[in-house]
PDB file of N, CA and C in Angstrom:
ATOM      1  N   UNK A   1      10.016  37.925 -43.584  1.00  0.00           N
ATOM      2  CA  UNK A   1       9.414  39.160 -43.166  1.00  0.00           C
ATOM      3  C   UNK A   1      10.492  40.026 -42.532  1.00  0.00           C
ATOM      4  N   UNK A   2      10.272  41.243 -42.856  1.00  0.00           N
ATOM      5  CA  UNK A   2      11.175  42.314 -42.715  1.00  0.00           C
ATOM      6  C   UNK A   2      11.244  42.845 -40.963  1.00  0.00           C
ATOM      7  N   UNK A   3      12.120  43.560 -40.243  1.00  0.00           N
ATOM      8  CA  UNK A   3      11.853  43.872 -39.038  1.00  0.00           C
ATOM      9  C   UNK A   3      12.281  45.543 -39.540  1.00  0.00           C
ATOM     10  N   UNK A   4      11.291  46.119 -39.677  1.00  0.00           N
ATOM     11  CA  UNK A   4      11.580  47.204 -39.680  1.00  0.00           C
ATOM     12  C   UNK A   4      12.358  48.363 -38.395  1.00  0.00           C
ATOM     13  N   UNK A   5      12.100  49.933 -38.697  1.00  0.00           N
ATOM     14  CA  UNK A   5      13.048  50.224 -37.451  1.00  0.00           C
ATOM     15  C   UNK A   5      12.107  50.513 -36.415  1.00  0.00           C
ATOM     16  N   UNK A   6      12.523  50.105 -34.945  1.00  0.00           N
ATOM     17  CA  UNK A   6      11.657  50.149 -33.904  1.00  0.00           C
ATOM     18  C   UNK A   6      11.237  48.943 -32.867  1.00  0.00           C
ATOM     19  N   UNK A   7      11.289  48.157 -34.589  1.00  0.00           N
ATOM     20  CA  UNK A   7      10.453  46.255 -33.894  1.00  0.00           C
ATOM     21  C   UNK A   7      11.501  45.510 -33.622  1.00  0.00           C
ATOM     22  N   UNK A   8      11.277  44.463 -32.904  1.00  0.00           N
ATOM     23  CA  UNK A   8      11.942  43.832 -32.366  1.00  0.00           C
ATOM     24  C   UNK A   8      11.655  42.557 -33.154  1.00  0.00           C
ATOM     25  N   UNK A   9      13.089  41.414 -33.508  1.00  0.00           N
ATOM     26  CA  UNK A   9      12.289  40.113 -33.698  1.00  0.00           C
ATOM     27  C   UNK A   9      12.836  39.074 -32.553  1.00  0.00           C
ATOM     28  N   UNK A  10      12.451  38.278 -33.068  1.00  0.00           N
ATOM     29  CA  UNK A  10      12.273  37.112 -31.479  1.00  0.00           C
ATOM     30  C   UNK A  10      14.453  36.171 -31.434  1.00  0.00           C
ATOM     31  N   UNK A  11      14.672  36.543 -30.853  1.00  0.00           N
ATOM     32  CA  UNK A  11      16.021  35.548 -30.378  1.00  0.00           C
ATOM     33  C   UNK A  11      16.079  34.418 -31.089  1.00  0.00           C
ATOM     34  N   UNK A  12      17.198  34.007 -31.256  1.00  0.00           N
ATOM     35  CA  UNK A  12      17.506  32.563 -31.586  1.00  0.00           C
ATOM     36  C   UNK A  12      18.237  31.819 -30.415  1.00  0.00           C
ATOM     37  N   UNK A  13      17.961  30.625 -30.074  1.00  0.00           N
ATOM     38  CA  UNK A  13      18.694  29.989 -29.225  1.00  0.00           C
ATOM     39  C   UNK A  13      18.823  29.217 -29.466  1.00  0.00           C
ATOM     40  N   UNK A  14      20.455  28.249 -29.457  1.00  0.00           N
ATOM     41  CA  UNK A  14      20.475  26.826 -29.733  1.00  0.00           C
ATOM     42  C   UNK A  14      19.735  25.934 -28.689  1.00  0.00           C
ATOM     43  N   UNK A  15      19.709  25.036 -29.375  1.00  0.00           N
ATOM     44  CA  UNK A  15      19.240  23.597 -28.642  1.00  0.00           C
ATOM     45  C   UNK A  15      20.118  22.622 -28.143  1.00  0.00           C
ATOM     46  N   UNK A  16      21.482  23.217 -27.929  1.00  0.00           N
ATOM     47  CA  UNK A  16      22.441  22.457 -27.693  1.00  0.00           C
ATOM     48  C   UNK A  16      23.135  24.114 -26.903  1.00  0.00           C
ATOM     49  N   UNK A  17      23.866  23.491 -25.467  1.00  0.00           N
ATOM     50  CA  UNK A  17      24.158  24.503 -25.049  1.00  0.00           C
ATOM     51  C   UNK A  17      25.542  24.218 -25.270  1.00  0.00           C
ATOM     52  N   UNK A  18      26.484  25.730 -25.405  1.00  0.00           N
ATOM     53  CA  UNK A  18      28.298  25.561 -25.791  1.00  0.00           C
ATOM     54  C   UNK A  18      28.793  25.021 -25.040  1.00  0.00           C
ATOM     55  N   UNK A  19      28.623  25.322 -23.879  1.00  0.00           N
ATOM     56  CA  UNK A  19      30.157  23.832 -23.082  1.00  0.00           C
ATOM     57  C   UNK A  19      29.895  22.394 -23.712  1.00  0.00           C
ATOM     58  N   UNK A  20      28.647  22.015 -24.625  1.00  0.00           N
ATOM     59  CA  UNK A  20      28.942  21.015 -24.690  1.00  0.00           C
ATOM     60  C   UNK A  20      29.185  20.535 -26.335  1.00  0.00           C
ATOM     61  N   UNK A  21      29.509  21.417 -27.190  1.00  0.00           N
ATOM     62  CA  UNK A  21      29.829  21.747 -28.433  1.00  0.00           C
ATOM     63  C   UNK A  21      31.221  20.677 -28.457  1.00  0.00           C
ATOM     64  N   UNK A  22      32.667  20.821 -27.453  1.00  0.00           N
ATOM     65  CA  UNK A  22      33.266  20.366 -27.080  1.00  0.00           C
ATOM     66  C   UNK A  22      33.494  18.240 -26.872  1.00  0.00           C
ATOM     67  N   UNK A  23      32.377  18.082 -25.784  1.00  0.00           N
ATOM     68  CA  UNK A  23      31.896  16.830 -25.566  1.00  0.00           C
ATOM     69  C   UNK A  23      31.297  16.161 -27.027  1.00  0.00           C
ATOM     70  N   UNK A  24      30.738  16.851 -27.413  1.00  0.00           N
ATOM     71  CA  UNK A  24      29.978  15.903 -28.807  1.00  0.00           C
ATOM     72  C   UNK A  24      30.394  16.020 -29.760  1.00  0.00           C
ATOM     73  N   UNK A  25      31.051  17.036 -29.983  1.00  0.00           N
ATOM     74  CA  UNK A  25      32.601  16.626 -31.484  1.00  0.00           C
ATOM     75  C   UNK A  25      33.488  15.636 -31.308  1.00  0.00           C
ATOM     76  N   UNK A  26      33.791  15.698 -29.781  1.00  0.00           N
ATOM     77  CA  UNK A  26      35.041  14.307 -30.009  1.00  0.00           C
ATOM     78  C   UNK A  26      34.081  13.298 -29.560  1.00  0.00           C
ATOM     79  N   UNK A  27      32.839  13.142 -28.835  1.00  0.00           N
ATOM     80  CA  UNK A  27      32.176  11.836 -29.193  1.00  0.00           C
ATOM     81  C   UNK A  27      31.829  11.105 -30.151  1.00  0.00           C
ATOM     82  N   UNK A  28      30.900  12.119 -31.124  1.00  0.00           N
ATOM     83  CA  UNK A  28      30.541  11.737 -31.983  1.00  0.00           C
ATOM     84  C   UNK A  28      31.163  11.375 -33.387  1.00  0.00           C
ATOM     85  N   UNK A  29      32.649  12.199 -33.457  1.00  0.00           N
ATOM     86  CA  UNK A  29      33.558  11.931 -34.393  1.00  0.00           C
ATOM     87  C   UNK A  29      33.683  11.039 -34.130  1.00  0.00           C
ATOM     88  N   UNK A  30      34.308   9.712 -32.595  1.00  0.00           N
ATOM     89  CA  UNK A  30      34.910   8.788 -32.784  1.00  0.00           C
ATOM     90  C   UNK A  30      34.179   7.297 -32.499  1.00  0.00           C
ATOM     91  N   UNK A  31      32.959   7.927 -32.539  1.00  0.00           N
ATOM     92  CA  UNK A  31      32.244   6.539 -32.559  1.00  0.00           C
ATOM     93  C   UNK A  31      31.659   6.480 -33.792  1.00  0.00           C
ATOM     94  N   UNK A  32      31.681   7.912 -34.976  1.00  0.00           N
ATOM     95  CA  UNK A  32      31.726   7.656 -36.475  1.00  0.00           C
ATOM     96  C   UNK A  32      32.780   7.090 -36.930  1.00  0.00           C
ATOM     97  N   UNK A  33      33.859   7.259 -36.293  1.00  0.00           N
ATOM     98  CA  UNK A  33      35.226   6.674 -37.136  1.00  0.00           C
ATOM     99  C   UNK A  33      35.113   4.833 -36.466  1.00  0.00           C
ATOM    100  N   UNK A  34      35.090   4.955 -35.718  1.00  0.00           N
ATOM    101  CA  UNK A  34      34.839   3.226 -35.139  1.00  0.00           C
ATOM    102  C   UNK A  34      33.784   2.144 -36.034  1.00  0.00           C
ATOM    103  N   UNK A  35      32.690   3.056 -36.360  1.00  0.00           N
ATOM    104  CA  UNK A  35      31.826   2.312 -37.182  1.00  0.00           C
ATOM    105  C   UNK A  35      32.365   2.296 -38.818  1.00  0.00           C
ATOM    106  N   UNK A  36      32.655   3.658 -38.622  1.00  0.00           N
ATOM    107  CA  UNK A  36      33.502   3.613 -40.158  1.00  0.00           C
ATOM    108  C   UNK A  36      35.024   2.643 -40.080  1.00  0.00           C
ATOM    109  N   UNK A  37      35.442   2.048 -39.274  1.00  0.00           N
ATOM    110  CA  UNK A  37      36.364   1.158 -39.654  1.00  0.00           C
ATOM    111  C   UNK A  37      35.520  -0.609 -39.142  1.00  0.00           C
ATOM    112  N   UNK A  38      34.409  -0.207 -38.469  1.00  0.00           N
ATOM    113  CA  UNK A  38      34.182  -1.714 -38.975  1.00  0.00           C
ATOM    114  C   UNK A  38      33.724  -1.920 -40.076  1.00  0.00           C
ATOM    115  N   UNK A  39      33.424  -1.134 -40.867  1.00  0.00           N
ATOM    116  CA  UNK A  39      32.834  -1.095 -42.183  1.00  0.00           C
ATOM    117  C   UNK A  39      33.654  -1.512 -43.291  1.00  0.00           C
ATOM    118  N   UNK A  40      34.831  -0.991 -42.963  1.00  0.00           N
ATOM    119  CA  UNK A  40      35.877  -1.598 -43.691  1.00  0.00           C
ATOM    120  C   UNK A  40      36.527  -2.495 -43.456  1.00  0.00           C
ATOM    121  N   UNK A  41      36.298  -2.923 -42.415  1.00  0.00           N
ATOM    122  CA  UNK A  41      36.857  -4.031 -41.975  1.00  0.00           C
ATOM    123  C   UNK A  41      36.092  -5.453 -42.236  1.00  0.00           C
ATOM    124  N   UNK A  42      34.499  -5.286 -42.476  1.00  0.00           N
ATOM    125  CA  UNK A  42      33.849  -5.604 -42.924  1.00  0.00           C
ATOM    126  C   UNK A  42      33.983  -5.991 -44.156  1.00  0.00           C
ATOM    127  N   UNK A  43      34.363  -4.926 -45.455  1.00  0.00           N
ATOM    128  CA  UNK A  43      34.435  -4.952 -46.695  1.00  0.00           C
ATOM    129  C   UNK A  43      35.668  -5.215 -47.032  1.00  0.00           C
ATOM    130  N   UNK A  44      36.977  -5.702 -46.325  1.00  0.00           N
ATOM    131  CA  UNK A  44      37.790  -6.426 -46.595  1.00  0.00           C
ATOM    132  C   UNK A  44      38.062  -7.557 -46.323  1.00  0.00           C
ATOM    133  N   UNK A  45      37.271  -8.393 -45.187  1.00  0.00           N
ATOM    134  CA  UNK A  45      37.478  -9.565 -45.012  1.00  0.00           C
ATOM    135  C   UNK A  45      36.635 -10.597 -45.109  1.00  0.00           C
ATOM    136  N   UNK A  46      35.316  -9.801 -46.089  1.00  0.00           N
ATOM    137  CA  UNK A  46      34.270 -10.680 -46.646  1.00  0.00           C
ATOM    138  C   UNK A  46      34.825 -10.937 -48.415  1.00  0.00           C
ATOM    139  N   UNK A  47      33.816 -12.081 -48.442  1.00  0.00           N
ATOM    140  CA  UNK A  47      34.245 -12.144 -50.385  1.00  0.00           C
ATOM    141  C   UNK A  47      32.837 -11.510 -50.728  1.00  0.00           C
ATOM    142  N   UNK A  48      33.539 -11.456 -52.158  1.00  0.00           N
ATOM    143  CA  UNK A  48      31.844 -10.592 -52.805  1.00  0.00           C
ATOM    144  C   UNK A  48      30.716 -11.567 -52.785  1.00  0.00           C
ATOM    145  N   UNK A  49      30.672 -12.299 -52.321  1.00  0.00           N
ATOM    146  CA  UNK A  49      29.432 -13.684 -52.413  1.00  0.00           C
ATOM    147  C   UNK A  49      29.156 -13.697 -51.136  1.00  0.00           C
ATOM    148  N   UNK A  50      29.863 -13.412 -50.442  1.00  0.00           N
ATOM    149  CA  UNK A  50      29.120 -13.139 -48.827  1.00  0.00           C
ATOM    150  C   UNK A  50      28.552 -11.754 -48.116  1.00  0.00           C
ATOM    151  N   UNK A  51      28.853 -10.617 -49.043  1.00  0.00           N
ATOM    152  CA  UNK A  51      28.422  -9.089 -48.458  1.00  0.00           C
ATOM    153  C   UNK A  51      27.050  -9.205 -48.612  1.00  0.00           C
ATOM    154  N   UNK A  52      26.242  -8.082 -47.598  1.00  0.00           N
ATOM    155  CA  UNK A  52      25.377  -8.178 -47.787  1.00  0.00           C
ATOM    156  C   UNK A  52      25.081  -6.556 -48.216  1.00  0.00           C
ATOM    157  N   UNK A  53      24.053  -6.303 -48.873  1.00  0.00           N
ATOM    158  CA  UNK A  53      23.867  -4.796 -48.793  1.00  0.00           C
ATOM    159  C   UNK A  53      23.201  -4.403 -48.098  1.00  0.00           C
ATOM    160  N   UNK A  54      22.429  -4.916 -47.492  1.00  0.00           N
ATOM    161  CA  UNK A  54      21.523  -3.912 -46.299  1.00  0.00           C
ATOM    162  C   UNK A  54      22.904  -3.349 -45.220  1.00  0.00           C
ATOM    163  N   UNK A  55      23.516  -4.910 -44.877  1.00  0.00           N
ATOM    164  CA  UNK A  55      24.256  -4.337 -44.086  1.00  0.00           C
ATOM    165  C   UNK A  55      25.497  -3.126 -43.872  1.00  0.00           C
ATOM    166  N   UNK A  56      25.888  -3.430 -45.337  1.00  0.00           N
ATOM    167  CA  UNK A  56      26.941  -2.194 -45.862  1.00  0.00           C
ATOM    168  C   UNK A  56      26.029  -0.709 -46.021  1.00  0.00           C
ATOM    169  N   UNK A  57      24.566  -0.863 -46.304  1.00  0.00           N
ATOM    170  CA  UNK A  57      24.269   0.636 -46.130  1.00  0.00           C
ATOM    171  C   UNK A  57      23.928   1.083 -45.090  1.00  0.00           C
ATOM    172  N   UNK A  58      23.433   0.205 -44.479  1.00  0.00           N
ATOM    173  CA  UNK A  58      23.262   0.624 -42.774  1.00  0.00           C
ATOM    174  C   UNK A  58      24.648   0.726 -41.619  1.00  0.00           C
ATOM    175  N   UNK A  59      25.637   0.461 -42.443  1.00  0.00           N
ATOM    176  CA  UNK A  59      26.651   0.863 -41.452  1.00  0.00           C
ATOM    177  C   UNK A  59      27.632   2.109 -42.107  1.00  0.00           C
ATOM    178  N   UNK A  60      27.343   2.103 -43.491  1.00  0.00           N
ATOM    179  CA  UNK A  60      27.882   3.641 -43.971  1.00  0.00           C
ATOM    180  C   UNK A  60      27.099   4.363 -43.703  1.00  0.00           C
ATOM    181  N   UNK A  61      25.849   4.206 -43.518  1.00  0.00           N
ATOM    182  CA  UNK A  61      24.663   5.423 -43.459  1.00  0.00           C
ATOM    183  C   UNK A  61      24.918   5.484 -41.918  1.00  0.00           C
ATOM    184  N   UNK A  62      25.227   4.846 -40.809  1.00  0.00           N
ATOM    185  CA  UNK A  62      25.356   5.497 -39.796  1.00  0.00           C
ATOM    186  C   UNK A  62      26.565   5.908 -39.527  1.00  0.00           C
ATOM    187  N   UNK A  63      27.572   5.477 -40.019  1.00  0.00           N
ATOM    188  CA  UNK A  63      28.946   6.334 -39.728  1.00  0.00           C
ATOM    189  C   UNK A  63      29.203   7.603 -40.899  1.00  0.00           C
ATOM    190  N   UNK A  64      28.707   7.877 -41.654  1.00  0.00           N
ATOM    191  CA  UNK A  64      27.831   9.486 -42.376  1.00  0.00           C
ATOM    192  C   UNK A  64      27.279   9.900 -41.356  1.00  0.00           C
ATOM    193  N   UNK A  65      25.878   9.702 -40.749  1.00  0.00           N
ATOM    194  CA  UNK A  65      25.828  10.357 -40.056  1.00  0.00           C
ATOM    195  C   UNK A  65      25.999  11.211 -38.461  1.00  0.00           C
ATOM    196  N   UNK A  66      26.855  10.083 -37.757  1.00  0.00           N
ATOM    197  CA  UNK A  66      27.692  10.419 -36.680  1.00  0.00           C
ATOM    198  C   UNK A  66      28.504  11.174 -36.832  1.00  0.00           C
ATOM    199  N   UNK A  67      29.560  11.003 -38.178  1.00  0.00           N
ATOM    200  CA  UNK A  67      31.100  12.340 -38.820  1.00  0.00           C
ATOM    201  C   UNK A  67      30.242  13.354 -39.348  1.00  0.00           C
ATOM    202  N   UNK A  68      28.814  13.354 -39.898  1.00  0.00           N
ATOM    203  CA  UNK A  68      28.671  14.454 -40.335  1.00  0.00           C
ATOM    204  C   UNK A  68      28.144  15.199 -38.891  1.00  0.00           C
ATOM    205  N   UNK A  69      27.803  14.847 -38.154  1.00  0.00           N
ATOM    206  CA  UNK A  69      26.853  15.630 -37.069  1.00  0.00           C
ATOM    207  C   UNK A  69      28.163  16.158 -36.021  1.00  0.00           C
ATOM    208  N   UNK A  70      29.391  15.108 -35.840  1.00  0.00           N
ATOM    209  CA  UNK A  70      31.067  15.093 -35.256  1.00  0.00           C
ATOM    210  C   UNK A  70      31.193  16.557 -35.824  1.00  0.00           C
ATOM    211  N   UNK A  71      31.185  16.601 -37.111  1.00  0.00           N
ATOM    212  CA  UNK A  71      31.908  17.619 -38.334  1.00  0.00           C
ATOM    213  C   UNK A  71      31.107  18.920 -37.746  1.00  0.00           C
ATOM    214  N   UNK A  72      29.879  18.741 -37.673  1.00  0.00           N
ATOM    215  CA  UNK A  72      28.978  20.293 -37.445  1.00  0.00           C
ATOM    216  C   UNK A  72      29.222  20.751 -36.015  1.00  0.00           C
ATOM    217  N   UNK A  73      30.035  19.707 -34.577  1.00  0.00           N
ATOM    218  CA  UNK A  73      30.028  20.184 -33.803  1.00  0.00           C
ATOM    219  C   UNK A  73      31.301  20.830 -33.684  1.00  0.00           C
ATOM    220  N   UNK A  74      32.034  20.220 -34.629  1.00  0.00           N
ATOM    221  CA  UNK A  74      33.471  20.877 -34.667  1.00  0.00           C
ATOM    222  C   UNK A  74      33.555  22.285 -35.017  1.00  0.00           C
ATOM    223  N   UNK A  75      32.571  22.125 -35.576  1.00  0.00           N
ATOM    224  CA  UNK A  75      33.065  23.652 -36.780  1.00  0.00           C
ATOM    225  C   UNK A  75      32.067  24.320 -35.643  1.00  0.00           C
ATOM    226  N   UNK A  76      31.160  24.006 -34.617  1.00  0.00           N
ATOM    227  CA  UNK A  76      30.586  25.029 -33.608  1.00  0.00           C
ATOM    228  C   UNK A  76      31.600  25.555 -33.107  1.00  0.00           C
ATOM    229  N   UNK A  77      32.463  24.434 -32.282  1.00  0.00           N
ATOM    230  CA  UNK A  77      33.169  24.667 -31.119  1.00  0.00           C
ATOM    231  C   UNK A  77      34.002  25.958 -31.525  1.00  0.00           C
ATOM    232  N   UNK A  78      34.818  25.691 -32.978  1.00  0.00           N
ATOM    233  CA  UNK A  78      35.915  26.220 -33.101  1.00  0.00           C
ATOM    234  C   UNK A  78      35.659  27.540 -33.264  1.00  0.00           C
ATOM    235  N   UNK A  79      34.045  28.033 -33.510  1.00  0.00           N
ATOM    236  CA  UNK A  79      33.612  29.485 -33.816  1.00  0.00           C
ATOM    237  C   UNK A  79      33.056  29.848 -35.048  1.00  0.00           C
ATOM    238  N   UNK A  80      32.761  28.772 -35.868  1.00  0.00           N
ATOM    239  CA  UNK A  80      32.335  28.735 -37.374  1.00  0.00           C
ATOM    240  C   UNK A  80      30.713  28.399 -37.225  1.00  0.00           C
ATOM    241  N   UNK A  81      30.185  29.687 -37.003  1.00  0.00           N
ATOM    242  CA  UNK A  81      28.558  29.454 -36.570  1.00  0.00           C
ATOM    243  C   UNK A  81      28.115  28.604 -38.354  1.00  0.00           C
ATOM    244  N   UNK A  82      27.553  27.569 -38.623  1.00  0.00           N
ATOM    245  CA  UNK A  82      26.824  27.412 -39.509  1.00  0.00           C
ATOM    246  C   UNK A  82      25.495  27.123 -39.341  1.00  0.00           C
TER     247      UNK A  82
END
């Protein structure tokens, strides 16, 4: 819906306030990269007869989504509204 001239539309506000854009990029990047190297660390010192897959997707699927959420606070901080 259009805001024509005169009207007002309603604010946006994050849900995350900026000083802390800072704090949760380098948190969350490096406790994605930590899980992402037990993962590999995982997948190199098992044999293929001992991996399991639940466990390999549940530990890529959470170190995806810690670097990806790391990644979106980065690109806040630095001024790259997405």
């Amino acid at each position: 819906m259009a805001v024509g001239p005169g009207e007002f539309g309603v604010p946006l506000f994050s849900p995350v306030s900026e000083p802390l854009h800072p704090l949760l990029a380098v948190l969350l990047i490096t406790i994605g990269l930590l899980v992402m190297a037990s993962f590999f660390i995982y997948e190199v010192t098992s044999t293929k007869f001992s991996r399991s897959l639940g466990y390999e997707f549940a530990t890529g699927g959470l170190a995806s989504v810690f670097l990806g959420f790391g990644t979106l606070f980065l690109l806040l901080w630095t001024g790259v509204y997405v």
